[in-house]
N, C-alpha and C. Protein backbone atom coordinates (compact mmCIF):
# COMPACT_ATOMS: atom_id res chain seq x y z
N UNK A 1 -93.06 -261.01 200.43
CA UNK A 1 -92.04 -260.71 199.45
C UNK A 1 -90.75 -261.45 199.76
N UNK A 2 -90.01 -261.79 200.93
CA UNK A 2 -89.32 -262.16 201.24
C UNK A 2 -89.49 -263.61 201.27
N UNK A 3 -90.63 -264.06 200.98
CA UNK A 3 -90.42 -265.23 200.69
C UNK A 3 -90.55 -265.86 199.00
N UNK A 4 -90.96 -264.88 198.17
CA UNK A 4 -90.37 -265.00 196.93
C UNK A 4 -89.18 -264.96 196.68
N UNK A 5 -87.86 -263.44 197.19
CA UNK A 5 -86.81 -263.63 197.09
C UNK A 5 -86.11 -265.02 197.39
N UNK A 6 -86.69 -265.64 198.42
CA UNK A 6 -85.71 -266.88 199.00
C UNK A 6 -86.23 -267.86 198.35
N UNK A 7 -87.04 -267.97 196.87
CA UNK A 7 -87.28 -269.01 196.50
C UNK A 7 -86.71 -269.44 195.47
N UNK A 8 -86.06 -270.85 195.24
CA UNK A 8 -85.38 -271.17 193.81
C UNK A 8 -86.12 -271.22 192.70
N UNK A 9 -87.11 -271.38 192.59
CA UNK A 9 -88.23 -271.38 191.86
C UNK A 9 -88.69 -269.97 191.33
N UNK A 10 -88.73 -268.89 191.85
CA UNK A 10 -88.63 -267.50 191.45
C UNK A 10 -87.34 -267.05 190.81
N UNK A 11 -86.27 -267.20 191.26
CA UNK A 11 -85.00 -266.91 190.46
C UNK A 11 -85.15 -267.94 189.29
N UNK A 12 -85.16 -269.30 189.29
CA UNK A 12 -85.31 -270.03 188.28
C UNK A 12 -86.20 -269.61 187.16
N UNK A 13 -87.39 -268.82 187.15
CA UNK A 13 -87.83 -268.63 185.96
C UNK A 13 -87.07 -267.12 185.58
N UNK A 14 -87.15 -266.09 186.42
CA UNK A 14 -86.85 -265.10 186.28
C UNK A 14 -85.27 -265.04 184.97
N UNK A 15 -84.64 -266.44 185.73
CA UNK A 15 -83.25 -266.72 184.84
C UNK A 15 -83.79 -266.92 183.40
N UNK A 16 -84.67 -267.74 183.37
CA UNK A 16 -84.98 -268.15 182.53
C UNK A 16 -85.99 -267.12 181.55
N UNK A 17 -86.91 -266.09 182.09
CA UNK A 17 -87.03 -265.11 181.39
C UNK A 17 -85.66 -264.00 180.52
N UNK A 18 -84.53 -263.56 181.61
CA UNK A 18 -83.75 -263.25 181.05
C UNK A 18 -83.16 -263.90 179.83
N UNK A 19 -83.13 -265.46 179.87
CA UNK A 19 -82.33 -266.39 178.96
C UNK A 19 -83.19 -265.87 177.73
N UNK A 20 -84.22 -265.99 177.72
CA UNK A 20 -85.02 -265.82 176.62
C UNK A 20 -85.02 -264.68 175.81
N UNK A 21 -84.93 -262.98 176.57
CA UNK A 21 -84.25 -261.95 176.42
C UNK A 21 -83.19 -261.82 175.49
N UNK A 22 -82.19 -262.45 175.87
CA UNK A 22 -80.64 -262.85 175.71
C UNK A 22 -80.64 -263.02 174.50
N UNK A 23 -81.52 -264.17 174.11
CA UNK A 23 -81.41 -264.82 173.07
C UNK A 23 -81.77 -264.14 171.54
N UNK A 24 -82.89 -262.99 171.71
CA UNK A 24 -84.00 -262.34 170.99
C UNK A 24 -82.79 -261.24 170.81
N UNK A 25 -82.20 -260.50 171.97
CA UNK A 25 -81.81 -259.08 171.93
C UNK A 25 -80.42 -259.54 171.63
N UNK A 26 -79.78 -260.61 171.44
CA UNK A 26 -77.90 -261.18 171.34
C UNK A 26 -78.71 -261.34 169.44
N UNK A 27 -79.87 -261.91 168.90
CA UNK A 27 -79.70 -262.15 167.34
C UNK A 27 -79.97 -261.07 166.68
N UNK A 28 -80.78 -260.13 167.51
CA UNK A 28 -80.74 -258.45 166.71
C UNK A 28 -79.24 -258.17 167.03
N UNK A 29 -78.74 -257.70 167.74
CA UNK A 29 -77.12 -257.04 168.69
C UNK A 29 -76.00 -257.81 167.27
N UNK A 30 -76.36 -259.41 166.84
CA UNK A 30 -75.00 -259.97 166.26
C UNK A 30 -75.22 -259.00 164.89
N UNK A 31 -76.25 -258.95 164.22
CA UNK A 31 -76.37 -259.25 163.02
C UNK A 31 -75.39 -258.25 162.52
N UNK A 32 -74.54 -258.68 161.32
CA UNK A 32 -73.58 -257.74 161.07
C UNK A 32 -72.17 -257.53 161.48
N UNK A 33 -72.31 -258.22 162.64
CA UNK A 33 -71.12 -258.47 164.08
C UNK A 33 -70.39 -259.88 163.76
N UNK A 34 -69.01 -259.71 163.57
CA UNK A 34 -69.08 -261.13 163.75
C UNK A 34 -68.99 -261.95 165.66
N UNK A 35 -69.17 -263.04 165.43
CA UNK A 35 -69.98 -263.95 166.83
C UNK A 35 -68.74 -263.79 167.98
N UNK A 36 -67.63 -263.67 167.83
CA UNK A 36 -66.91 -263.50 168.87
C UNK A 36 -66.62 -262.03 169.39
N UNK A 37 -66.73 -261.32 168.38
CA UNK A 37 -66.81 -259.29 169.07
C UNK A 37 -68.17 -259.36 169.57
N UNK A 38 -69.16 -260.01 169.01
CA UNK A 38 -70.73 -260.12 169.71
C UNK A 38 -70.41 -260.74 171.62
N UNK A 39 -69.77 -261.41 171.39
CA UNK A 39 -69.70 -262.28 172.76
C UNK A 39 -68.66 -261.69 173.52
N UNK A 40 -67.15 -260.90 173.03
CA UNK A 40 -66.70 -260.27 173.98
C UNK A 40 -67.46 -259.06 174.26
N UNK A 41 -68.20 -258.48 173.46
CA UNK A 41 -68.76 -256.74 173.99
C UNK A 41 -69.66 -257.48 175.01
N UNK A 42 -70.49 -258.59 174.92
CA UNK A 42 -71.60 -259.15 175.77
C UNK A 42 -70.57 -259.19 177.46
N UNK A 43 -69.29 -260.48 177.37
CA UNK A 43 -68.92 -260.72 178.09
C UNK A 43 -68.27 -259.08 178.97
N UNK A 44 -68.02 -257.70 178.63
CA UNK A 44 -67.76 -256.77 179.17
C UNK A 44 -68.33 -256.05 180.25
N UNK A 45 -69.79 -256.35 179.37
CA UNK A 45 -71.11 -255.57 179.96
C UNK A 45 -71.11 -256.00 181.34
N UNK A 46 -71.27 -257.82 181.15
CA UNK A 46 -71.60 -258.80 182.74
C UNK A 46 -70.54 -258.50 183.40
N UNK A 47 -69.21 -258.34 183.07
CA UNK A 47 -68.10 -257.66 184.09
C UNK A 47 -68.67 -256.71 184.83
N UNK A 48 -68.59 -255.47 183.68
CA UNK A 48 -69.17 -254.38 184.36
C UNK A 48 -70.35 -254.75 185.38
N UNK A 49 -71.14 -255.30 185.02
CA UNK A 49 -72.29 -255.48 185.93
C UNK A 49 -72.04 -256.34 187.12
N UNK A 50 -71.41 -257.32 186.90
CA UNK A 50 -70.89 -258.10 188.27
C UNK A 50 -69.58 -256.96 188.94
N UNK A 51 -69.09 -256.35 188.58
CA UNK A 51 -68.18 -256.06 189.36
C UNK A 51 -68.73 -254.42 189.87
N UNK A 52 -69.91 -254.20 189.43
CA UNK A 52 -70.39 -253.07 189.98
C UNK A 52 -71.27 -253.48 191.32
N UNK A 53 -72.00 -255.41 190.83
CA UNK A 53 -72.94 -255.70 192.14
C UNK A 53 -71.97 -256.01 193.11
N UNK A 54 -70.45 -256.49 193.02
CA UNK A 54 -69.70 -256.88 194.00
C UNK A 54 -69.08 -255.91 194.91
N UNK A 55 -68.83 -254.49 194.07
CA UNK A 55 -68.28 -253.22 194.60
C UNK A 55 -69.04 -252.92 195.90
N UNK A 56 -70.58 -252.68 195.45
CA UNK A 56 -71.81 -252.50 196.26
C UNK A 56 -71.57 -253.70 197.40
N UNK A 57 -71.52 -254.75 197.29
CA UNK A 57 -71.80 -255.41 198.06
C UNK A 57 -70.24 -255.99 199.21
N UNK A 58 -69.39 -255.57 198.52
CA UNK A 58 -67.70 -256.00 198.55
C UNK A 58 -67.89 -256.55 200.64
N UNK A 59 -68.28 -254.81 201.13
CA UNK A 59 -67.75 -254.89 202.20
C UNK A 59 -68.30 -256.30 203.64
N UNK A 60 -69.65 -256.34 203.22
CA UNK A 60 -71.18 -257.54 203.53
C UNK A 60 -69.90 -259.10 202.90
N UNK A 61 -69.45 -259.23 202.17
CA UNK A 61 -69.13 -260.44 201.41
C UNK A 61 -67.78 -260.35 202.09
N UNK A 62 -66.81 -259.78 202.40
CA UNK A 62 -65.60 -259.85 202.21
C UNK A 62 -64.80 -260.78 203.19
N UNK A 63 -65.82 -261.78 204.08
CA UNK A 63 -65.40 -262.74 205.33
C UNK A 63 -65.98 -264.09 204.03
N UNK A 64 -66.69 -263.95 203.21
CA UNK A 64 -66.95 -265.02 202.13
C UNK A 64 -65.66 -265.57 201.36
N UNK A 65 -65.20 -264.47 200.76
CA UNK A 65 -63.99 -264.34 199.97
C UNK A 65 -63.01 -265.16 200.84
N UNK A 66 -62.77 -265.17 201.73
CA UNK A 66 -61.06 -265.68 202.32
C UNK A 66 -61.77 -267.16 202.90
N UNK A 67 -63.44 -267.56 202.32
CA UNK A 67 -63.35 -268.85 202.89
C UNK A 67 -63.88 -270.05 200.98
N UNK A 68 -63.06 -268.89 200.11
CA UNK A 68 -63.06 -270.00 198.79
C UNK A 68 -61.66 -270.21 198.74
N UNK A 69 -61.82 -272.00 198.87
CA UNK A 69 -60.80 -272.95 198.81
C UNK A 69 -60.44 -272.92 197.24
N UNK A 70 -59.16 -273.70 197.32
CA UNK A 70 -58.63 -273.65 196.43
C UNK A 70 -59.56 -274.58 195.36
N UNK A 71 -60.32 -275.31 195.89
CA UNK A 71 -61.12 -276.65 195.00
C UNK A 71 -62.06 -275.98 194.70
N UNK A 72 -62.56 -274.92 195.38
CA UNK A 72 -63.62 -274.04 194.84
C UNK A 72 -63.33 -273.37 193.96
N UNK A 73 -62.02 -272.67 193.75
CA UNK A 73 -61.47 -271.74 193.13
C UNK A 73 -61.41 -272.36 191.32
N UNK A 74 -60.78 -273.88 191.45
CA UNK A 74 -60.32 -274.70 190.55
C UNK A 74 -62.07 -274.53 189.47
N UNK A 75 -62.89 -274.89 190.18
CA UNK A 75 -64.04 -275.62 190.12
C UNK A 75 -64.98 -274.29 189.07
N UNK A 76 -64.49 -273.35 189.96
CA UNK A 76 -65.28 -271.98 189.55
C UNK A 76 -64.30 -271.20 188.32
N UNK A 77 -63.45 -271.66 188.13
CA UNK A 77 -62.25 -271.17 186.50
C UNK A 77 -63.13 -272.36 185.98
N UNK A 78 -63.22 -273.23 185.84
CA UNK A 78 -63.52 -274.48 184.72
C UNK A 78 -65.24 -273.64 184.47
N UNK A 79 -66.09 -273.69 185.39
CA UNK A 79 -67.24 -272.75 185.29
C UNK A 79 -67.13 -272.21 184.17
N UNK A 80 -66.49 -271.10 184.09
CA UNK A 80 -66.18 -269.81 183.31
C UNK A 80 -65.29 -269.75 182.34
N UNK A 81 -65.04 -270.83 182.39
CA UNK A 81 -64.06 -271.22 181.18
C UNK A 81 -65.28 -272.10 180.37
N UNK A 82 -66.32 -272.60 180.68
CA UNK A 82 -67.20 -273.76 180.28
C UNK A 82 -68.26 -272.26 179.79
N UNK A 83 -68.78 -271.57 180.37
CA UNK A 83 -69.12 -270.57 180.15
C UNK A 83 -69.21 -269.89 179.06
N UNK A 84 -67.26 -269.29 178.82
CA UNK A 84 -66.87 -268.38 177.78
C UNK A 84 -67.34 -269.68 176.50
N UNK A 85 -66.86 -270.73 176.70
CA UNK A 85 -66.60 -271.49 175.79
C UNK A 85 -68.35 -271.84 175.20
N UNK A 86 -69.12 -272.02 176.08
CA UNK A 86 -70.67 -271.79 175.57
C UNK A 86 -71.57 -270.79 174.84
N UNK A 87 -70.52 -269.57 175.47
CA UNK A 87 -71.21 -268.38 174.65
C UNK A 87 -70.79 -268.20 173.20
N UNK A 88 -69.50 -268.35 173.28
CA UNK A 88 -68.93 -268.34 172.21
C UNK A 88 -69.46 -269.50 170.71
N UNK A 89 -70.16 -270.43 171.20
CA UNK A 89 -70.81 -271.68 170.83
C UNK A 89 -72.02 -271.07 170.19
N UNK A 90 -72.69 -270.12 171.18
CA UNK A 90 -74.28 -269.68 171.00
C UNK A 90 -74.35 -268.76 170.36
N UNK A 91 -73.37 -267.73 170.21
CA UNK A 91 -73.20 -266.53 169.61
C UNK A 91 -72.68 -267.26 167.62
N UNK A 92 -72.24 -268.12 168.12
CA UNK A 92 -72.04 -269.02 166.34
C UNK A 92 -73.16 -269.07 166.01
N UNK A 93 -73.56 -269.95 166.44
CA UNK A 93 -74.74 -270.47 166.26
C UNK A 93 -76.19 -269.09 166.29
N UNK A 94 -76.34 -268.48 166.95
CA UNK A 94 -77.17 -267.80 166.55
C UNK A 94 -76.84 -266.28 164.91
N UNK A 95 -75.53 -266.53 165.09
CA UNK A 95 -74.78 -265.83 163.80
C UNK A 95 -75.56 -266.78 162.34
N UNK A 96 -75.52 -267.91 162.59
CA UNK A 96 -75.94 -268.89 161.33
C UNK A 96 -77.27 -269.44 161.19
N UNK A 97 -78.27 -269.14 162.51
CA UNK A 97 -79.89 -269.85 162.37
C UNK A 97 -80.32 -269.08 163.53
N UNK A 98 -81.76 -269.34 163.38
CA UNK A 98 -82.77 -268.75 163.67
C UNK A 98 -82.77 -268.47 164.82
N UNK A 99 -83.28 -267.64 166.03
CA UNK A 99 -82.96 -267.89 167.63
C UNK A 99 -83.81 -268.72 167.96
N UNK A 100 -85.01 -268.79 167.21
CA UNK A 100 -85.96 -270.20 167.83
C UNK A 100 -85.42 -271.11 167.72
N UNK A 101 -85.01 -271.32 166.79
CA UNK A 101 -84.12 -272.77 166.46
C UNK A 101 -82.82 -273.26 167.73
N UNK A 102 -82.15 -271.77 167.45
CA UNK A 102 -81.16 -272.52 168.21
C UNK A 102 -81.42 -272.68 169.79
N UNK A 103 -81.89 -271.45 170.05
CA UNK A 103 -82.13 -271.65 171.73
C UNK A 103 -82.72 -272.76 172.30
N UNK A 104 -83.90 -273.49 171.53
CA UNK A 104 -83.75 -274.88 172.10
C UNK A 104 -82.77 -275.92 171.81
N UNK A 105 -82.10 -275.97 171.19
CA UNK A 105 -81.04 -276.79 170.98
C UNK A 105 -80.22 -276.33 172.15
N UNK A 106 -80.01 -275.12 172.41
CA UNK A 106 -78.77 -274.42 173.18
C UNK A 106 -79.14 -275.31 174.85
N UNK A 107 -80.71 -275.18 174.76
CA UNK A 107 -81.44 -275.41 176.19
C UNK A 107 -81.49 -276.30 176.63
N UNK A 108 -80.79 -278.26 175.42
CA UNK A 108 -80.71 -279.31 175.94
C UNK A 108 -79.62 -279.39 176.81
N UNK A 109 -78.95 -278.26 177.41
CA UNK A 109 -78.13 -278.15 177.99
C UNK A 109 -79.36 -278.32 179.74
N UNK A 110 -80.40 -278.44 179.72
CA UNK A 110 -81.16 -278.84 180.68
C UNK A 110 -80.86 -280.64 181.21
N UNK A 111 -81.45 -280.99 179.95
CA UNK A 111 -81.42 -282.56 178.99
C UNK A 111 -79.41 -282.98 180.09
N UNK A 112 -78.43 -282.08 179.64
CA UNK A 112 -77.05 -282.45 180.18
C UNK A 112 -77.23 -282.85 181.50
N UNK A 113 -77.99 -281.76 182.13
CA UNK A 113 -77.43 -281.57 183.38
C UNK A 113 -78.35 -282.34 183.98
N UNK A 114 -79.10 -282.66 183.79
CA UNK A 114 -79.99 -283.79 184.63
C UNK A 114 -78.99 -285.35 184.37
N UNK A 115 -78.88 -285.53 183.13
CA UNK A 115 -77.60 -286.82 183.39
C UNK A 115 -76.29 -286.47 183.89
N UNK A 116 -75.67 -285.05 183.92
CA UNK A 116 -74.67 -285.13 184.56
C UNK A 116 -74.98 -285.52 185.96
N UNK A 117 -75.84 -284.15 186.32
CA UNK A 117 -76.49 -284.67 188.03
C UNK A 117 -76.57 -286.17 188.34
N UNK A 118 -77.00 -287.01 187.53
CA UNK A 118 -77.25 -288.23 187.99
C UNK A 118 -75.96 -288.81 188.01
N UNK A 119 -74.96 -289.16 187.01
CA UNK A 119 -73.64 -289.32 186.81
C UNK A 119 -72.66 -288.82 187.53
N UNK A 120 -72.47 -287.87 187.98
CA UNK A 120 -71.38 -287.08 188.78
C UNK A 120 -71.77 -286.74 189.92
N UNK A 121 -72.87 -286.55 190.23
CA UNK A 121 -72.90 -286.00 191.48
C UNK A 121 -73.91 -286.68 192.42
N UNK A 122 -74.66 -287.99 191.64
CA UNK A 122 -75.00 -289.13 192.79
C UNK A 122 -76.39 -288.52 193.01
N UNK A 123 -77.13 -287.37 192.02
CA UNK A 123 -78.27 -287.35 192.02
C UNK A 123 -79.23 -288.05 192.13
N UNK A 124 -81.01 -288.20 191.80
CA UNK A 124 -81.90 -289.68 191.93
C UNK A 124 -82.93 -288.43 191.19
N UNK A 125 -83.40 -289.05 189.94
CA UNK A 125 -84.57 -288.22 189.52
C UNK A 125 -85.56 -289.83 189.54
N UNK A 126 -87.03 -289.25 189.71
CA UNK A 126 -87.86 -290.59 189.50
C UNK A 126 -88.47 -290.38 188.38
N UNK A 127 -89.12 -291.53 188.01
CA UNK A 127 -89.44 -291.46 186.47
C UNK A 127 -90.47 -290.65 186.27
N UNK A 128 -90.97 -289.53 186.46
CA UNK A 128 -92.06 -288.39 186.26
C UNK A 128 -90.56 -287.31 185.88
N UNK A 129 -89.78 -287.33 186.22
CA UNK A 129 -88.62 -286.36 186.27
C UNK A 129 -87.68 -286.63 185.18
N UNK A 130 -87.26 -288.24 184.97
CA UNK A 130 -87.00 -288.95 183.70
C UNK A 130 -88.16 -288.45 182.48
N UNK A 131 -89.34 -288.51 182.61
CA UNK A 131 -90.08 -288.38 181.22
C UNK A 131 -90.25 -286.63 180.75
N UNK A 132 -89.75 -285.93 182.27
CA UNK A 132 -89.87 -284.50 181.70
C UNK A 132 -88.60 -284.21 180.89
N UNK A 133 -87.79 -284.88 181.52
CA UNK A 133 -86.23 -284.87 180.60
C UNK A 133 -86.31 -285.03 179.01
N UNK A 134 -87.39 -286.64 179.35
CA UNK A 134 -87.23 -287.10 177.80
C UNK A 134 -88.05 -285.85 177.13
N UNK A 135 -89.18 -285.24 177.43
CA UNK A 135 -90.10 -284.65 176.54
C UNK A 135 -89.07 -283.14 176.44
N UNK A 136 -88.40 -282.56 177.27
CA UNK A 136 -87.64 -281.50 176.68
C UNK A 136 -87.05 -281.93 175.93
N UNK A 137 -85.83 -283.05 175.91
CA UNK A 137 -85.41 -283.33 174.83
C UNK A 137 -85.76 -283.41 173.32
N UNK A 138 -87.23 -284.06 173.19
CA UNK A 138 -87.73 -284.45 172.19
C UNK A 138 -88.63 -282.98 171.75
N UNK A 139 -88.88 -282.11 172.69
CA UNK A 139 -89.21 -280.68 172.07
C UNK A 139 -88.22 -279.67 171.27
N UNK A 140 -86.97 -279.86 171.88
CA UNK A 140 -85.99 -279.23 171.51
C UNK A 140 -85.56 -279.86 170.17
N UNK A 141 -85.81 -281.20 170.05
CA UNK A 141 -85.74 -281.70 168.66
C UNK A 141 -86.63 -281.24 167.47
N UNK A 142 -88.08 -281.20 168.36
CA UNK A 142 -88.93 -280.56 167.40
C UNK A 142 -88.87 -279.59 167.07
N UNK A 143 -88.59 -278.35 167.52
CA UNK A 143 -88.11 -277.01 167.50
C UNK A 143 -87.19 -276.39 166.59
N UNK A 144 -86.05 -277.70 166.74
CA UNK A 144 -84.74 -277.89 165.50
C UNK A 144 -84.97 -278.08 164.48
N UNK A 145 -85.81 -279.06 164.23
CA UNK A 145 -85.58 -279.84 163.31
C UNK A 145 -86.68 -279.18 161.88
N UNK A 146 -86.36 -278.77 160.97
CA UNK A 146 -86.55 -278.53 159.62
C UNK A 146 -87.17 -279.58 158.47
N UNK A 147 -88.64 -278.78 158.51
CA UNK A 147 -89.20 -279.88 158.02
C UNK A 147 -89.00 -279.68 156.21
């Protein structure tokens, strides 16, 4: 068991089950709502919930806390500012089309981050890793796109 917890690959889908969740239970939750009271009541809940796992955990963490730098600090507002500004994006968008539709569109945000990674941060994908890129991309198109 402990070696599931420590795996990125187990949190990675698990995220990704939730995402899917999100997406199904945020287009029942809007309907009726408009997209930004949808996304602040959303954004309350994860407070509550992060600041209930941090309470729990405060005293274990609290030699963590006094070692985020200020570049971390900078780094982790733009996060959450990139964040608010995404939800707020998705919560439109699922206000105006389908959640199948949009969530893959929402998900070429995969498609981003593999060229950001490569661009900014001096990543190396090889071309088996390039063609999975291209084929999400080109699924998420198919997914979109209205025949």
């Amino acid at each position: 068991m402990s070696d599931l917890l420590s795996s990125w690959r187990f949190w990675a889908l698990l995220s990704a089950g939730f995402a899917a969740a999100t997406a199904i239970l945020a287009k029942v939750g809007i309907d009726g709502v408009a997209p930004d009271v949808a996304t602040f009541i959303r954004t309350v809940v994860i407070l509550m919930l992060t600041g209930a796992i941090v309470a729990v955990a405060v005293a274990g963490q609290m030699p963590d806390l006094a070692r985020v730098s200020t570049r971390n600090l900078v780094f982790l507002i733009l996060s959450g500012l990139a964040t608010g500004a995404s939800w707020l994006c998705y919560f439109r968008a699922l206000a105006l089309g389908d959640a199948g539709r949009v969530a893959p569109l929402d998900k070429l945000s995969v498609v981003l981050v593999a060229l950001f990674g490569v661009l900014f941060l001096g990543e190396r994908l090889a071309p088996h890793h390039w063609a999975g890129v291209g084929l999400i991309a080109a699924g998420a198109g198919l997914l979109a796109w209205r025949a």
